[in-house]
PDB file of N, CA and C in Angstrom:
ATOM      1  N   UNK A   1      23.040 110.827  76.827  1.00  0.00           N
ATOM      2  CA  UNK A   1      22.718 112.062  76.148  1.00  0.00           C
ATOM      3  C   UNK A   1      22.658 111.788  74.656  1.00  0.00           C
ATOM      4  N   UNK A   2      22.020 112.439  73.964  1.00  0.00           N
ATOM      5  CA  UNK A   2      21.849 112.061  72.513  1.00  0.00           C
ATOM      6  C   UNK A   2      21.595 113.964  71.875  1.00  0.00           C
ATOM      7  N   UNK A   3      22.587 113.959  70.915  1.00  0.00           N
ATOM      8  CA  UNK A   3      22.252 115.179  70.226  1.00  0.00           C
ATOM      9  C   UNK A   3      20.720 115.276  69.284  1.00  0.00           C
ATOM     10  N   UNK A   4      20.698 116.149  69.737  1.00  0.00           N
ATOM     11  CA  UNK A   4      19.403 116.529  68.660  1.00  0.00           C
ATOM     12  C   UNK A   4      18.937 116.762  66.878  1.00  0.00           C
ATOM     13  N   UNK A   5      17.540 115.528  66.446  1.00  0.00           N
ATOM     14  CA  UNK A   5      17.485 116.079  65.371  1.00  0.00           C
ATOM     15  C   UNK A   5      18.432 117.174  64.792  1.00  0.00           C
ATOM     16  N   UNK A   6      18.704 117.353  63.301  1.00  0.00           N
ATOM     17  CA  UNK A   6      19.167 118.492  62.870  1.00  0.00           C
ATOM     18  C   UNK A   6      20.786 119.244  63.243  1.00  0.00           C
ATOM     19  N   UNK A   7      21.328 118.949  64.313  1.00  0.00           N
ATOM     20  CA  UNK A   7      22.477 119.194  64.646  1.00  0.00           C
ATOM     21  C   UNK A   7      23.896 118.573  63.989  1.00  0.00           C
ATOM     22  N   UNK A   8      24.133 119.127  63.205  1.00  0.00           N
ATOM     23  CA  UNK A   8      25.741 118.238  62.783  1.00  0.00           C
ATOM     24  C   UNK A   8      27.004 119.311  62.889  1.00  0.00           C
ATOM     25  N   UNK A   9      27.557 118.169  62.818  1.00  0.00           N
ATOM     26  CA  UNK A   9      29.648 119.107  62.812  1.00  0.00           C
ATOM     27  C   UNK A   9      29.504 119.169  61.714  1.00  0.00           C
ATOM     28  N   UNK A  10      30.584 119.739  61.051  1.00  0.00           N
ATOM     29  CA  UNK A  10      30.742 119.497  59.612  1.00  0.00           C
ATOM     30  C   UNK A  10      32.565 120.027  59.777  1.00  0.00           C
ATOM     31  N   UNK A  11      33.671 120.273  58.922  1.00  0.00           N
ATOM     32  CA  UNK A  11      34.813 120.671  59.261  1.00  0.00           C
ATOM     33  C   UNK A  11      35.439 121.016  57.841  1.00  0.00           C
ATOM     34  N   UNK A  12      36.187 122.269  58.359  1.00  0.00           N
ATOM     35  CA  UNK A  12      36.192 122.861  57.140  1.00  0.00           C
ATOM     36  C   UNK A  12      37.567 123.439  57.248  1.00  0.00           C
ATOM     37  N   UNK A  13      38.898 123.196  56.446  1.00  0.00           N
ATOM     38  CA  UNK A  13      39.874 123.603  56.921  1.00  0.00           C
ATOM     39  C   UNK A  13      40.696 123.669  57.912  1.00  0.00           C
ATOM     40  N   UNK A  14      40.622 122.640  58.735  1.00  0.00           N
ATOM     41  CA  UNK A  14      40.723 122.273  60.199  1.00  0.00           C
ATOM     42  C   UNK A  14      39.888 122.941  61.408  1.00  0.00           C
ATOM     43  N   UNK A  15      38.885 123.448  60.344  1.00  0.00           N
ATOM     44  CA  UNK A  15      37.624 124.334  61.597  1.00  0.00           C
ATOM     45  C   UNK A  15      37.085 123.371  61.665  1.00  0.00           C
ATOM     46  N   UNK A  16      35.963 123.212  62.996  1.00  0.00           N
ATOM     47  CA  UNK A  16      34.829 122.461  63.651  1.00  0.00           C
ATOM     48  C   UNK A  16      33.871 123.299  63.961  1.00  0.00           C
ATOM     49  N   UNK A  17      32.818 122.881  62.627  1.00  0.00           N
ATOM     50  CA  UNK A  17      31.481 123.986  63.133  1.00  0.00           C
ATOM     51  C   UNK A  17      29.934 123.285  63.902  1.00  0.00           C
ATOM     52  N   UNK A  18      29.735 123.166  63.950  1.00  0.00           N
ATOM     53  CA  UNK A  18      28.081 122.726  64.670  1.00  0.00           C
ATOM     54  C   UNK A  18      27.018 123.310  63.883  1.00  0.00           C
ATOM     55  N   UNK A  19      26.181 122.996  63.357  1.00  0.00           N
ATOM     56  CA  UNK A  19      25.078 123.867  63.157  1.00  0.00           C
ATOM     57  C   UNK A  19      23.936 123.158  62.632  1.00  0.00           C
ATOM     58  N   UNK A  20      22.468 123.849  62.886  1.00  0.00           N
ATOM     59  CA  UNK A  20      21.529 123.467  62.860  1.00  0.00           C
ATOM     60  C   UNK A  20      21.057 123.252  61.418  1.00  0.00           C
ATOM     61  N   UNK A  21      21.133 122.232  60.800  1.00  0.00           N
ATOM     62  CA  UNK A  21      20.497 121.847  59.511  1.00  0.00           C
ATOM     63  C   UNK A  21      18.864 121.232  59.420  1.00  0.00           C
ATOM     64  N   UNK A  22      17.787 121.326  60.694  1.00  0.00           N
ATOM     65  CA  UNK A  22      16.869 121.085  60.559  1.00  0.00           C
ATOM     66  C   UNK A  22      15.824 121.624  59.486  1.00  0.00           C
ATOM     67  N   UNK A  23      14.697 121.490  59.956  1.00  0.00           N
ATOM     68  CA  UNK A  23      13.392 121.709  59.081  1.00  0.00           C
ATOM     69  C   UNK A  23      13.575 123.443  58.868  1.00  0.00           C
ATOM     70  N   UNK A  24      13.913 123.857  59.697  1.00  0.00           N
ATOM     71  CA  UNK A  24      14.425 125.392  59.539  1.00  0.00           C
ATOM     72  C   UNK A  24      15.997 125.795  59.886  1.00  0.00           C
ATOM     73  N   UNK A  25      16.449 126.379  58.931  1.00  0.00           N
ATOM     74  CA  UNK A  25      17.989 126.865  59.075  1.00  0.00           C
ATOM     75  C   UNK A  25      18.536 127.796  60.202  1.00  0.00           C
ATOM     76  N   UNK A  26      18.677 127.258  60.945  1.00  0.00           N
ATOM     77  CA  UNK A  26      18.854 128.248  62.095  1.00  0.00           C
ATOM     78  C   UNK A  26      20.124 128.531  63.107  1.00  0.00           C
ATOM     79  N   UNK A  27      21.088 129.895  62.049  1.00  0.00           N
ATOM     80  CA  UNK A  27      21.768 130.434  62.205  1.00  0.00           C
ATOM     81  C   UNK A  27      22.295 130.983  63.458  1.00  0.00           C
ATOM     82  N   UNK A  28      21.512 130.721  64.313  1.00  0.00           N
ATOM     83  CA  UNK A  28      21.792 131.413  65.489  1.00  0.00           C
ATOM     84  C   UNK A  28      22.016 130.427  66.584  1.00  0.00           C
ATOM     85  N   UNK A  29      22.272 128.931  66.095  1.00  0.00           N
ATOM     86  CA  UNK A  29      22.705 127.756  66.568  1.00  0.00           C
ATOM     87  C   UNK A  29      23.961 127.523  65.360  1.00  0.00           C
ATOM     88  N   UNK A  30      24.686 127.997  65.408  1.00  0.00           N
ATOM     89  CA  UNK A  30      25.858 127.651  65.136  1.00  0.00           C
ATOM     90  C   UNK A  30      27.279 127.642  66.039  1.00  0.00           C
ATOM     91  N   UNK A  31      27.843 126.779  66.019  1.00  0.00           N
ATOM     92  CA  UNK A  31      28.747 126.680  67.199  1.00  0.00           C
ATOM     93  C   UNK A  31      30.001 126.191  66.319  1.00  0.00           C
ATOM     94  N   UNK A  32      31.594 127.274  66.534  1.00  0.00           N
ATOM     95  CA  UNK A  32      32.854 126.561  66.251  1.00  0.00           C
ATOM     96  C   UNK A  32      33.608 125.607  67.661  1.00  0.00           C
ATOM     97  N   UNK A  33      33.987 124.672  67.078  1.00  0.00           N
ATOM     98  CA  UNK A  33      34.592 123.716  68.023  1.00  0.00           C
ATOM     99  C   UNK A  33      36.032 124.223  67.820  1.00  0.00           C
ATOM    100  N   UNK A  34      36.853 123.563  69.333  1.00  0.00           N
ATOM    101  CA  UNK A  34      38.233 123.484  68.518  1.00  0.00           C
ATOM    102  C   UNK A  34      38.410 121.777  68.578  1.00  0.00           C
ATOM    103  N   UNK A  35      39.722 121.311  68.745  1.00  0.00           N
ATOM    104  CA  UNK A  35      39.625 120.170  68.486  1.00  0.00           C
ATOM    105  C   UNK A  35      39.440 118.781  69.548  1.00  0.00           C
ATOM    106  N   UNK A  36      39.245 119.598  70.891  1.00  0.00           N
ATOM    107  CA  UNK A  36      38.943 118.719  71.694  1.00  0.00           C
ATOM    108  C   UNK A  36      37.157 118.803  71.706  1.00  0.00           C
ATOM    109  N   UNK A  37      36.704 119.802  71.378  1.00  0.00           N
ATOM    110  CA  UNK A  37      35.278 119.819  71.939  1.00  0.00           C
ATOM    111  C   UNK A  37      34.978 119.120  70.207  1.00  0.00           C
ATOM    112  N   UNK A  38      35.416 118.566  69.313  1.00  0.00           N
ATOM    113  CA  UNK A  38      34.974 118.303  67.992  1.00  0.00           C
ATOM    114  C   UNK A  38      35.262 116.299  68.057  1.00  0.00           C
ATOM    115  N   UNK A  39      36.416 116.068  69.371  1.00  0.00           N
ATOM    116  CA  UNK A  39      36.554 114.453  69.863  1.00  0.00           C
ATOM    117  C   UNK A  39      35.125 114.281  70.792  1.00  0.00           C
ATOM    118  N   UNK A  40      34.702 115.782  71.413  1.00  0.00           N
ATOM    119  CA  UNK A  40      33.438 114.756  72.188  1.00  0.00           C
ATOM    120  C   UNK A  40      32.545 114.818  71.269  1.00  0.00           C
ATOM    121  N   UNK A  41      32.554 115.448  70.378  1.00  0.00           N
ATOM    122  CA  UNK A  41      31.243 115.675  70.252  1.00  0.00           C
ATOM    123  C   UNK A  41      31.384 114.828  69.019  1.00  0.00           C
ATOM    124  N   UNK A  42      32.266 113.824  68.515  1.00  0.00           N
ATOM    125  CA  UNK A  42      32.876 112.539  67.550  1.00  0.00           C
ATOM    126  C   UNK A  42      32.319 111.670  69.108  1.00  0.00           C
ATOM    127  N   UNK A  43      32.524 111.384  69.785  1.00  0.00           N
ATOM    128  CA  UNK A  43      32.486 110.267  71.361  1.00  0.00           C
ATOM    129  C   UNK A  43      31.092 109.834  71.314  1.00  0.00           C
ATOM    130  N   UNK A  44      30.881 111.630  71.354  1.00  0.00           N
ATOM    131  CA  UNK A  44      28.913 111.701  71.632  1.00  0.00           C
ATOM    132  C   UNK A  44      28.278 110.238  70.717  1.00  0.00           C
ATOM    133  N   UNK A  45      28.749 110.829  69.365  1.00  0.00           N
ATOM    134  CA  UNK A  45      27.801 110.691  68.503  1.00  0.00           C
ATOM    135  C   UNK A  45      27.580 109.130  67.923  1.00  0.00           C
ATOM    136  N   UNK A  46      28.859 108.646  68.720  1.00  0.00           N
ATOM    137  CA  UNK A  46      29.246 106.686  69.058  1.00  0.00           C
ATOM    138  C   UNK A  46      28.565 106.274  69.817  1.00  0.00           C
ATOM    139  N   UNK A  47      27.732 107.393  70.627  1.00  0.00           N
ATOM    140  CA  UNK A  47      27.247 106.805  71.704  1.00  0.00           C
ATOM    141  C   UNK A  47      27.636 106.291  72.934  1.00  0.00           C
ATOM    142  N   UNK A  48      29.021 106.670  73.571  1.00  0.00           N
ATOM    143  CA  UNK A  48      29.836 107.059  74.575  1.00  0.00           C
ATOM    144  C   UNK A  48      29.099 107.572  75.370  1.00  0.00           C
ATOM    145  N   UNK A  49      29.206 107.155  76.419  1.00  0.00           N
ATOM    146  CA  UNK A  49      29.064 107.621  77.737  1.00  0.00           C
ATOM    147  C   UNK A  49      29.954 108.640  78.088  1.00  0.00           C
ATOM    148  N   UNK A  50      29.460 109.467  79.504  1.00  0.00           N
ATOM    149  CA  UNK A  50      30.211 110.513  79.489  1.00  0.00           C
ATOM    150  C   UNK A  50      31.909 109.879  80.247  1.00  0.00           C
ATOM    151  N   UNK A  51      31.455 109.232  81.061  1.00  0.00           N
ATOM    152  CA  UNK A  51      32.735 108.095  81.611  1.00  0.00           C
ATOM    153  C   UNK A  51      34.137 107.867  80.349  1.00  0.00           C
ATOM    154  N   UNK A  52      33.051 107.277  79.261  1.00  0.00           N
ATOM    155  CA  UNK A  52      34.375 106.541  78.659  1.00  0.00           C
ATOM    156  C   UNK A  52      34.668 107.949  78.237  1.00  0.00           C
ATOM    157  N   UNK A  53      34.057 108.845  77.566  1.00  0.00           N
ATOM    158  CA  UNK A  53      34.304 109.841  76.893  1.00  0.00           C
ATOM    159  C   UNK A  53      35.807 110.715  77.788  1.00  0.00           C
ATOM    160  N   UNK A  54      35.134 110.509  78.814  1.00  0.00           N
ATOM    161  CA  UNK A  54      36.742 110.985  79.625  1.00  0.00           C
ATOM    162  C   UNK A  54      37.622 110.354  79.552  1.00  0.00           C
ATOM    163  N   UNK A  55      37.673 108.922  79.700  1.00  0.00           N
ATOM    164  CA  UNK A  55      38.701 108.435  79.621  1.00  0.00           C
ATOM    165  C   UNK A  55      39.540 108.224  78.161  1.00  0.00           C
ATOM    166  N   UNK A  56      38.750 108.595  76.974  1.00  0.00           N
ATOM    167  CA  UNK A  56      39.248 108.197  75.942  1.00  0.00           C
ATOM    168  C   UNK A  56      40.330 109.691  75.697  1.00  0.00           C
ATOM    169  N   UNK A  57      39.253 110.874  76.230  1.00  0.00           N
ATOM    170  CA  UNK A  57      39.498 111.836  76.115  1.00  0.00           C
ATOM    171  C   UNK A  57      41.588 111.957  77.044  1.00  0.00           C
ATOM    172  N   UNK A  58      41.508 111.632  77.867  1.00  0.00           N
ATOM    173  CA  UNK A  58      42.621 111.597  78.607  1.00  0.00           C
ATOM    174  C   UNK A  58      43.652 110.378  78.128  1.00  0.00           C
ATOM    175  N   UNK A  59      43.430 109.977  77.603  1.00  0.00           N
ATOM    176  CA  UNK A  59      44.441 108.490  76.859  1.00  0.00           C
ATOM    177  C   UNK A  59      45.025 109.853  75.030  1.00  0.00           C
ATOM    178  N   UNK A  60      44.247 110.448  74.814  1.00  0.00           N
ATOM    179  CA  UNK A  60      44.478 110.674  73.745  1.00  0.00           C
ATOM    180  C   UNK A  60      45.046 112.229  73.244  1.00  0.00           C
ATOM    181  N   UNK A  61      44.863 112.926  74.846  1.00  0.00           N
ATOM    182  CA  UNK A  61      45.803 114.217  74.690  1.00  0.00           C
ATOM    183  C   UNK A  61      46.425 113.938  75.862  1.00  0.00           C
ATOM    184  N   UNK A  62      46.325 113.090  76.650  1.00  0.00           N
ATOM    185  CA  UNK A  62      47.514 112.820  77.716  1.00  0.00           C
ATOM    186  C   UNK A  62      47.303 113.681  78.704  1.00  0.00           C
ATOM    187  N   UNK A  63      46.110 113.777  79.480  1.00  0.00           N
ATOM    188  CA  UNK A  63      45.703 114.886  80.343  1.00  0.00           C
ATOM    189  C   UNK A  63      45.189 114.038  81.565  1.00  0.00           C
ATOM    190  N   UNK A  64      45.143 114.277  82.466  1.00  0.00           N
ATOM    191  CA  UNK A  64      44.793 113.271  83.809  1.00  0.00           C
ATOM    192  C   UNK A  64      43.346 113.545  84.081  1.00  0.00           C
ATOM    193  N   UNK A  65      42.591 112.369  84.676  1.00  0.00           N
ATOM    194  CA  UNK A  65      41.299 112.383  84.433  1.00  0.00           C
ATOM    195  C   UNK A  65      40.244 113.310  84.677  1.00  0.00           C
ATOM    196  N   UNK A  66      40.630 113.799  86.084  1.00  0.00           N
ATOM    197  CA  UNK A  66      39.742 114.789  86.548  1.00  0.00           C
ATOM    198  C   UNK A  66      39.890 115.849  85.507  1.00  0.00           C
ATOM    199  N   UNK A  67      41.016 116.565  84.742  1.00  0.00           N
ATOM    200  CA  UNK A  67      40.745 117.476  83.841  1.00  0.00           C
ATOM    201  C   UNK A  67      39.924 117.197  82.733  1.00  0.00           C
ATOM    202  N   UNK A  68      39.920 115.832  82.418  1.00  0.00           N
ATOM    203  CA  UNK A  68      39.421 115.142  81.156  1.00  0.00           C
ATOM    204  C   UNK A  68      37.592 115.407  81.636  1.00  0.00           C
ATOM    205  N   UNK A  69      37.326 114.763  82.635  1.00  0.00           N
ATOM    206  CA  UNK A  69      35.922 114.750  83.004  1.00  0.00           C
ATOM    207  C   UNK A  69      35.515 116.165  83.323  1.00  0.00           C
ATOM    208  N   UNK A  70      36.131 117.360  83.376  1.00  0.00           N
ATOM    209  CA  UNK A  70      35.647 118.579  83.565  1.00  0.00           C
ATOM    210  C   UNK A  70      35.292 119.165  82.548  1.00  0.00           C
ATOM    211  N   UNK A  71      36.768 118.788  81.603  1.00  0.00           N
ATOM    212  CA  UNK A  71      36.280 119.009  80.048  1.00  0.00           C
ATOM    213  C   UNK A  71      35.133 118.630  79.382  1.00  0.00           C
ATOM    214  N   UNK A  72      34.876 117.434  79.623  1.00  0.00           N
ATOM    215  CA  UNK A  72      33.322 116.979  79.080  1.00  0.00           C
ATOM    216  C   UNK A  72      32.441 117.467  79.802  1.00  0.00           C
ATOM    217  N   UNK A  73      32.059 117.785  80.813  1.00  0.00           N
ATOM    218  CA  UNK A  73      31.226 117.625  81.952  1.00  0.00           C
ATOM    219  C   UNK A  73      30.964 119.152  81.491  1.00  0.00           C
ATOM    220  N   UNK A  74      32.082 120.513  81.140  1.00  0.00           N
ATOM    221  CA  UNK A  74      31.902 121.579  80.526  1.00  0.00           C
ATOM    222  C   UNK A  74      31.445 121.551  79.087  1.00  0.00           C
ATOM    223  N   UNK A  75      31.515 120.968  78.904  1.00  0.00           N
ATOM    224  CA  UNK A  75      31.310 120.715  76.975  1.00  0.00           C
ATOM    225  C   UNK A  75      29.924 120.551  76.904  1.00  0.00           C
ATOM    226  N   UNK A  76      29.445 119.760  77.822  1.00  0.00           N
ATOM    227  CA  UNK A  76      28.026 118.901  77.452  1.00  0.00           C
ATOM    228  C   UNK A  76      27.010 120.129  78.633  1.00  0.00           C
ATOM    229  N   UNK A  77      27.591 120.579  79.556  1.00  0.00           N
ATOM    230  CA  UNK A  77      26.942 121.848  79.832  1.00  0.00           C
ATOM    231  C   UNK A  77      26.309 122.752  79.123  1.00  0.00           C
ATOM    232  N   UNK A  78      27.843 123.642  78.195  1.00  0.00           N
ATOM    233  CA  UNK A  78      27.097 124.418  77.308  1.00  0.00           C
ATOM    234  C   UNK A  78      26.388 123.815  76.125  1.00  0.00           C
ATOM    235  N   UNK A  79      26.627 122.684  75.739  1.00  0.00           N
ATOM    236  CA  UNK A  79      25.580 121.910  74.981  1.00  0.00           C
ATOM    237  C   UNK A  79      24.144 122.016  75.009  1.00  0.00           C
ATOM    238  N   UNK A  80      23.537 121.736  76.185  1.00  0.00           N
ATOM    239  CA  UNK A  80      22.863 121.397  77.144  1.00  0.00           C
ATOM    240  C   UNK A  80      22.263 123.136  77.197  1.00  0.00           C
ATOM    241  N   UNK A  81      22.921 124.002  77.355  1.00  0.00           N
ATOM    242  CA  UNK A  81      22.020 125.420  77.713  1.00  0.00           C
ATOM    243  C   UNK A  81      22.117 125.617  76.333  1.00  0.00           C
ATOM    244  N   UNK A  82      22.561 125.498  75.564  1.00  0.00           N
ATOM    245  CA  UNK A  82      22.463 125.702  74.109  1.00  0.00           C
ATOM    246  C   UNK A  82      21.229 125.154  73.278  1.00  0.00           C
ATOM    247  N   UNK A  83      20.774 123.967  73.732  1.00  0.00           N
ATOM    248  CA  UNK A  83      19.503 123.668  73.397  1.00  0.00           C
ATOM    249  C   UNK A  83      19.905 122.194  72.432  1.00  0.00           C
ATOM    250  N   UNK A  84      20.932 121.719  72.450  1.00  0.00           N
ATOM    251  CA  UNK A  84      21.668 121.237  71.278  1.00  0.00           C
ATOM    252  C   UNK A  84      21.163 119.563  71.795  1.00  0.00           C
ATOM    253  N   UNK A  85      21.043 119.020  73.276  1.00  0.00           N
ATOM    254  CA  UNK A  85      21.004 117.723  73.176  1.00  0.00           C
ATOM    255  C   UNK A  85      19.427 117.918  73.812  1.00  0.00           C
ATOM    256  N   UNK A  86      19.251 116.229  73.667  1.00  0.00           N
ATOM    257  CA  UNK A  86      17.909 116.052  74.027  1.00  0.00           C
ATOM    258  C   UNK A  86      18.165 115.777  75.535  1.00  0.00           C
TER     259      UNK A  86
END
């Protein structure tokens, strides 16, 4: 999966925002993270697979895998209907 042109985090006060900085500003693609959906979407952008992404994800809040891979597997969903990856 690869995020799309124009899409960045940016973080602001311990917020995690998303938003569309393309050729047009478009406000209505803005997304707050909290701080697990702001590690995938740091995983994503390494170019992680969704695999390791779980597993890094579960080594690093200490959560067992199947929750870890639901978490991503949900993350990159609404990603995904959001319009956000390619």
């Amino acid at each position: 999966m690869k995020i799309k042109d124009g899409f960045v985090m940016r973080e602001a006060g311990g917020c995690f925002v998303i938003m569309n900085l393309g050729s047009e500003l478009n406000l209505g693609k803005m997304f707050t993270l909290n701080e697990t959906g702001a590690f995938i979407w740091k995983s994503i952008e390494k170019g992680l697979s969704q695999g390791e992404i779980a597993k890094k994800l579960s080594e690093e809040y200490n959560v067992d895998a199947e929750t870890a891979q639901k978490d991503v597997e949900g993350f990159i969903c609404k990603m995904k209907e959001a319009d956000v990856f390619e």
